[in-house]
PDB file of N, CA and C in Angstrom:
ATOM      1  N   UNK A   1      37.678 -79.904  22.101  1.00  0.00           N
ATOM      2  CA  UNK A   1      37.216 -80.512  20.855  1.00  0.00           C
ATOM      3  C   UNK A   1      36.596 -81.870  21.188  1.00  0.00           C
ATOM      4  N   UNK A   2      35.617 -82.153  20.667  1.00  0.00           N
ATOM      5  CA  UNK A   2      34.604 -83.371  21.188  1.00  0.00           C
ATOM      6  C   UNK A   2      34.720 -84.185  20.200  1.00  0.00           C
ATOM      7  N   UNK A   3      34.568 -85.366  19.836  1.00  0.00           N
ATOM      8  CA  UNK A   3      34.481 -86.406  19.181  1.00  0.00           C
ATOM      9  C   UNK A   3      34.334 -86.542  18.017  1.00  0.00           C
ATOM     10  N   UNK A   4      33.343 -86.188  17.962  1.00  0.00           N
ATOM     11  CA  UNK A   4      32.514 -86.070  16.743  1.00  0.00           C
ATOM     12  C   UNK A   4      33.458 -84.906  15.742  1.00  0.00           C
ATOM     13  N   UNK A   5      33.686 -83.736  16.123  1.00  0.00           N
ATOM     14  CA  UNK A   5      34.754 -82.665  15.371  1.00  0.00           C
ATOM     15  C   UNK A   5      35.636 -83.658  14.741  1.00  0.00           C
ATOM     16  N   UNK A   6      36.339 -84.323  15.830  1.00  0.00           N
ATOM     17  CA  UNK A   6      37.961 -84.822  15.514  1.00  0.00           C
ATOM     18  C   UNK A   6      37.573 -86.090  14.312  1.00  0.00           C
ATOM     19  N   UNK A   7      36.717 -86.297  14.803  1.00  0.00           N
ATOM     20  CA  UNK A   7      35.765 -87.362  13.539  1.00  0.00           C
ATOM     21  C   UNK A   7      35.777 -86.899  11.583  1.00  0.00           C
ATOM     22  N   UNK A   8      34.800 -85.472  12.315  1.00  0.00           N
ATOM     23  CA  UNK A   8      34.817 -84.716  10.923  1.00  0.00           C
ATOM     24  C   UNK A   8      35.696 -84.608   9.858  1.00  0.00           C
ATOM     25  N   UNK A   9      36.873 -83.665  11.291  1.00  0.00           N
ATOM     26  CA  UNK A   9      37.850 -83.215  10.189  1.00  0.00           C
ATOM     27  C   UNK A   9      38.592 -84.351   9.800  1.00  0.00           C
ATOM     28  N   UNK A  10      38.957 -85.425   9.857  1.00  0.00           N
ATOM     29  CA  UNK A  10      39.659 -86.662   9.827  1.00  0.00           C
ATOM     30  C   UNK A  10      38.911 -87.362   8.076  1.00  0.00           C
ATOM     31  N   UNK A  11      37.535 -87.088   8.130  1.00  0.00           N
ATOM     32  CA  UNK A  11      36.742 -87.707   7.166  1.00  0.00           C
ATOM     33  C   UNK A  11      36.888 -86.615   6.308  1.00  0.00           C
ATOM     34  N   UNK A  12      36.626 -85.450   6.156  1.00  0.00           N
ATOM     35  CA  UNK A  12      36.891 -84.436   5.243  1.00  0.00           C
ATOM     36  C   UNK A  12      38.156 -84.266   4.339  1.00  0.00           C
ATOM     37  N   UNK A  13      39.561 -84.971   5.117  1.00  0.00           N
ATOM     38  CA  UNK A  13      40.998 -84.363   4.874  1.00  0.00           C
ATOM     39  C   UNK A  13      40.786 -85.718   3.541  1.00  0.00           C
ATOM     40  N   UNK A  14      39.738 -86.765   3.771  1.00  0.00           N
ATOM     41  CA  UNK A  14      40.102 -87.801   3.018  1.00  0.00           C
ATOM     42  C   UNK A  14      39.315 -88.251   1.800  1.00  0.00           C
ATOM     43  N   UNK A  15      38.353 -87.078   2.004  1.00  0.00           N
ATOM     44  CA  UNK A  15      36.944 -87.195   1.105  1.00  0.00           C
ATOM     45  C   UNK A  15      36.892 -87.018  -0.112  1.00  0.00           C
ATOM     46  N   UNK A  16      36.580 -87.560  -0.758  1.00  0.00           N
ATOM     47  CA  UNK A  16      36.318 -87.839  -1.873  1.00  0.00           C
ATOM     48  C   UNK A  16      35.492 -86.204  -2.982  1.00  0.00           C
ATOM     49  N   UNK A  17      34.396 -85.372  -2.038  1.00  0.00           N
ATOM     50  CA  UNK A  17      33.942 -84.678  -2.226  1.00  0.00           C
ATOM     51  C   UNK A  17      34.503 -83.667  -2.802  1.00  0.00           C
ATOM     52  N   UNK A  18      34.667 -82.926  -3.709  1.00  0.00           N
ATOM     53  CA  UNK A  18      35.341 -81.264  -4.234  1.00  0.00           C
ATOM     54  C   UNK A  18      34.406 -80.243  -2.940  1.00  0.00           C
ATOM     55  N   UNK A  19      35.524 -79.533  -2.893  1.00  0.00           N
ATOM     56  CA  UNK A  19      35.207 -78.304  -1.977  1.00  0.00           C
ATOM     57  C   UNK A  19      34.232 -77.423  -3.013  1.00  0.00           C
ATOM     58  N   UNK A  20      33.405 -77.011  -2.344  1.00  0.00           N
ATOM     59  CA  UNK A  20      32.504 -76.315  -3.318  1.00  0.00           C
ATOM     60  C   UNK A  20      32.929 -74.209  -3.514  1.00  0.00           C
ATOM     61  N   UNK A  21      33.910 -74.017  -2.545  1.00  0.00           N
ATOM     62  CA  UNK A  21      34.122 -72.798  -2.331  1.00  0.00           C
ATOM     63  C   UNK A  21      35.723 -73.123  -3.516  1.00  0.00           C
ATOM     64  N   UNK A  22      36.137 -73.319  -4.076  1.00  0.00           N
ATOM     65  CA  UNK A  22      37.334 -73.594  -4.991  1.00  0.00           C
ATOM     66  C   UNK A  22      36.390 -74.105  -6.462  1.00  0.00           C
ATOM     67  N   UNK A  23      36.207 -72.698  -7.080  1.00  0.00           N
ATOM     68  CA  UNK A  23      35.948 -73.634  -8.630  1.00  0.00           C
ATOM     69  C   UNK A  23      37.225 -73.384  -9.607  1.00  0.00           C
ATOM     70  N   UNK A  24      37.043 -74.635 -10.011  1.00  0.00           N
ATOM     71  CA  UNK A  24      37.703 -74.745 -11.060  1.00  0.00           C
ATOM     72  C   UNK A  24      38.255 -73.037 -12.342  1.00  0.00           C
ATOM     73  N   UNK A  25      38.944 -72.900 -13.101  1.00  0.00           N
ATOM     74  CA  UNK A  25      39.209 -71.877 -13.783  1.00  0.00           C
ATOM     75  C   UNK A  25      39.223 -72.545 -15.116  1.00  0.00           C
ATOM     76  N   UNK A  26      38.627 -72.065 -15.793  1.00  0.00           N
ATOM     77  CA  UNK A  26      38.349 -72.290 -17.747  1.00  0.00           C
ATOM     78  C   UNK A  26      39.753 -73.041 -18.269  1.00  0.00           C
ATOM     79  N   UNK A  27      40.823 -72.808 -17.750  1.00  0.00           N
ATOM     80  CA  UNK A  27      42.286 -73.169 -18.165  1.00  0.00           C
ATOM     81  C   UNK A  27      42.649 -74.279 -17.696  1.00  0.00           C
ATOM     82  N   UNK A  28      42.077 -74.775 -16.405  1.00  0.00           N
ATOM     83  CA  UNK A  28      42.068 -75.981 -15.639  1.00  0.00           C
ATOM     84  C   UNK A  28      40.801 -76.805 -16.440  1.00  0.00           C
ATOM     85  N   UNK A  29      40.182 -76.419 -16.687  1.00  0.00           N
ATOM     86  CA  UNK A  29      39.116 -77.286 -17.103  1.00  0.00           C
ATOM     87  C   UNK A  29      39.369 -78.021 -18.915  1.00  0.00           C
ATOM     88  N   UNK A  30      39.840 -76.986 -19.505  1.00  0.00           N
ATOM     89  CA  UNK A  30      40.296 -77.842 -20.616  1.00  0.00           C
ATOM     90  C   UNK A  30      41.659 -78.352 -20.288  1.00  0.00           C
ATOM     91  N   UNK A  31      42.403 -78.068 -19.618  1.00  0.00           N
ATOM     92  CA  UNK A  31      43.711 -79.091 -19.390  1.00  0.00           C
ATOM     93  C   UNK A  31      42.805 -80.313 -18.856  1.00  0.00           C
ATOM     94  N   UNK A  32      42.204 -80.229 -18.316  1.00  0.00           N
ATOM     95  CA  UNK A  32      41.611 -81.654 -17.467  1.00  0.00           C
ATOM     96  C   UNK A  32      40.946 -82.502 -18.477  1.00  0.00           C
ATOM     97  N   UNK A  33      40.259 -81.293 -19.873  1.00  0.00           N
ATOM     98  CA  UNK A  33      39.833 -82.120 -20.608  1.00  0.00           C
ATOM     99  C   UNK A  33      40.875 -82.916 -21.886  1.00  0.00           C
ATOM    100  N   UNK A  34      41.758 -81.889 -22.056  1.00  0.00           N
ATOM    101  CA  UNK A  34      42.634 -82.427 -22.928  1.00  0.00           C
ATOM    102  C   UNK A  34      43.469 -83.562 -22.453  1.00  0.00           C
ATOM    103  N   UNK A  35      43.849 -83.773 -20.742  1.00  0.00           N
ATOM    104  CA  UNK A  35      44.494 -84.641 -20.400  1.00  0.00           C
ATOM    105  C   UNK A  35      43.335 -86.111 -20.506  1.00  0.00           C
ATOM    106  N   UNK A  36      42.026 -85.978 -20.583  1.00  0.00           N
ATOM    107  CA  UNK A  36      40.919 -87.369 -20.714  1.00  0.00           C
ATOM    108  C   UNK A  36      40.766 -87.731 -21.893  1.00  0.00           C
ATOM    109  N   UNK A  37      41.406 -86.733 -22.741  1.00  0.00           N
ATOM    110  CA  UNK A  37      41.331 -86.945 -24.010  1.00  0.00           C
ATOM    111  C   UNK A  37      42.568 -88.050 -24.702  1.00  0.00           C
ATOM    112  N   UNK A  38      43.383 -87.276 -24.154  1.00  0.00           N
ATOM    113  CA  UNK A  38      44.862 -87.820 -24.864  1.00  0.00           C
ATOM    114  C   UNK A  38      44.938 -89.318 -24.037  1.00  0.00           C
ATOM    115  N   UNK A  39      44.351 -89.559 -22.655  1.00  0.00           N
ATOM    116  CA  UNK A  39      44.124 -90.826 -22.317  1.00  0.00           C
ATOM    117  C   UNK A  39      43.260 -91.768 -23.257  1.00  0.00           C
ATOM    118  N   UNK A  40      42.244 -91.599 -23.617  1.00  0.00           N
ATOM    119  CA  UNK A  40      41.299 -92.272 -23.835  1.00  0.00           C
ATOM    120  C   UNK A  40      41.806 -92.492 -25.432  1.00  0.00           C
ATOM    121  N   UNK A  41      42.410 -91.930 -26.444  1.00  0.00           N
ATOM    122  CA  UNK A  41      42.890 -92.175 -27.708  1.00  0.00           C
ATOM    123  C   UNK A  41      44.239 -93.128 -27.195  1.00  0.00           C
ATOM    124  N   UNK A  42      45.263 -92.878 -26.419  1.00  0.00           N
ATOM    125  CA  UNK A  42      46.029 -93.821 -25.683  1.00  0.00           C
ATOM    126  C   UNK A  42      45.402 -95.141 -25.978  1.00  0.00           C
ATOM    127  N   UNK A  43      44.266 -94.829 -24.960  1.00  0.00           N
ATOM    128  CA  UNK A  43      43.464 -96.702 -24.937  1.00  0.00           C
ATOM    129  C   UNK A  43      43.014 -97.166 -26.147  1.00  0.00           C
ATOM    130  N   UNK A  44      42.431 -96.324 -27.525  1.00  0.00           N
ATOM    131  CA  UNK A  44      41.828 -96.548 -28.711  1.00  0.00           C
ATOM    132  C   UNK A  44      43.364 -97.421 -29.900  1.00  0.00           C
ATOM    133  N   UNK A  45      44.173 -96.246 -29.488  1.00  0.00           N
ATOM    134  CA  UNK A  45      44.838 -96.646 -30.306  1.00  0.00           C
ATOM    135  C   UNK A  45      45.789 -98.183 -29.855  1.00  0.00           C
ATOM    136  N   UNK A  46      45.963 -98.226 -28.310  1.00  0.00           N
ATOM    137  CA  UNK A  46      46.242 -99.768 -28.259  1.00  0.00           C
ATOM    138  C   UNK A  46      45.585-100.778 -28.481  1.00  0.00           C
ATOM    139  N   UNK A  47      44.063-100.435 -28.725  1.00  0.00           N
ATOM    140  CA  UNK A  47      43.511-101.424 -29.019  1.00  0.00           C
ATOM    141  C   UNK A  47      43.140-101.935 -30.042  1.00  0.00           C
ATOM    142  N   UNK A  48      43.238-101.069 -31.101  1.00  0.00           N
ATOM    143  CA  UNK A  48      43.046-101.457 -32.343  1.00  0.00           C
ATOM    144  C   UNK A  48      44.728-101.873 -33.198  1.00  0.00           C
ATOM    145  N   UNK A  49      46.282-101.068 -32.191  1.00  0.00           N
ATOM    146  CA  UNK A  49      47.352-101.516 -32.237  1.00  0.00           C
ATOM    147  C   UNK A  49      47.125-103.635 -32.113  1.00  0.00           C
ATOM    148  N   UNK A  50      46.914-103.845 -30.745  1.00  0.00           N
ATOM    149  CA  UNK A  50      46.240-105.273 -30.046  1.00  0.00           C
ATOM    150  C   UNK A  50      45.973-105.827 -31.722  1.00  0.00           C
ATOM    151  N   UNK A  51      44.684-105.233 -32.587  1.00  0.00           N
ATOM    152  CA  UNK A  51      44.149-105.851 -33.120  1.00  0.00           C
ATOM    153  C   UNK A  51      44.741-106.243 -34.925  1.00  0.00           C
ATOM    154  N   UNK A  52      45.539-104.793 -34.653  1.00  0.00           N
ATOM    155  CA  UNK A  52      46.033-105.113 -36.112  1.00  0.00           C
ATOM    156  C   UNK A  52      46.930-106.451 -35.896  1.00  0.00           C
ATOM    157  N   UNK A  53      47.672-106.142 -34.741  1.00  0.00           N
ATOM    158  CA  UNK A  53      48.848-107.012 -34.685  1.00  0.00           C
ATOM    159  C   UNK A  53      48.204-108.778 -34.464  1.00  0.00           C
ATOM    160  N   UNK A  54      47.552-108.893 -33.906  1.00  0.00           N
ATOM    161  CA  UNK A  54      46.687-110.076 -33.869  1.00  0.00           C
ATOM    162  C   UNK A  54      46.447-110.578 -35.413  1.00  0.00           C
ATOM    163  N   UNK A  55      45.824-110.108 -35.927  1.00  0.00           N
ATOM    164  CA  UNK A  55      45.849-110.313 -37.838  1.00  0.00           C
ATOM    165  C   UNK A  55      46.939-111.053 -38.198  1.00  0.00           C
ATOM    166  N   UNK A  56      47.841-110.010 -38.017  1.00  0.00           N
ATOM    167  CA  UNK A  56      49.074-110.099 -38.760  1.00  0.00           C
ATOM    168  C   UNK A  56      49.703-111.365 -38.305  1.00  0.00           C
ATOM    169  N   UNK A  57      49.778-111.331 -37.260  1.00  0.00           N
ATOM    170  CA  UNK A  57      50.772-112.803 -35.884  1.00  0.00           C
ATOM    171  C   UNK A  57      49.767-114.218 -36.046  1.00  0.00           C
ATOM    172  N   UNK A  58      48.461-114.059 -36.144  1.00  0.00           N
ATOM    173  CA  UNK A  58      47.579-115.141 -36.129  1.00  0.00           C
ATOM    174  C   UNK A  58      47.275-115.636 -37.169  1.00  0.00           C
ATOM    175  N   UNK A  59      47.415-115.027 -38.569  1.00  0.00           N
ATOM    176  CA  UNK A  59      46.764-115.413 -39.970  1.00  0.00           C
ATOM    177  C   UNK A  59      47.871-115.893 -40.522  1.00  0.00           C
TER     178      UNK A  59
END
């Protein structure tokens, strides 16, 4: 094994890239979407939580 190989596989195990031979399945894909979902209302609702409470504490 030459250099450059031991190189490869070392950069691959750590890459950032999706394997293109593994797609995704319809069931994985809305879990993935429902899990970006339920994040992102997470962040909505603390922030407008942040804002009510600001009102209330500051006025």
């Amino acid at each position: 094994m030459n250099r450059n190989t031991a190189r490869q596989r070392r950069f691959e195990k750590f890459s950032m890239t999706r394997n293109p031979q593994k797609r995704r399945t319809p069931e994985e894909i809305r879990a993935g979407n429902l899990r970006l979902g339920l994040i992102l209302l997470v962040i909505v609702a603390v922030f407008f939580l942040g804002a009510i409470i600001k009102q209330v504490w500051f006025s």
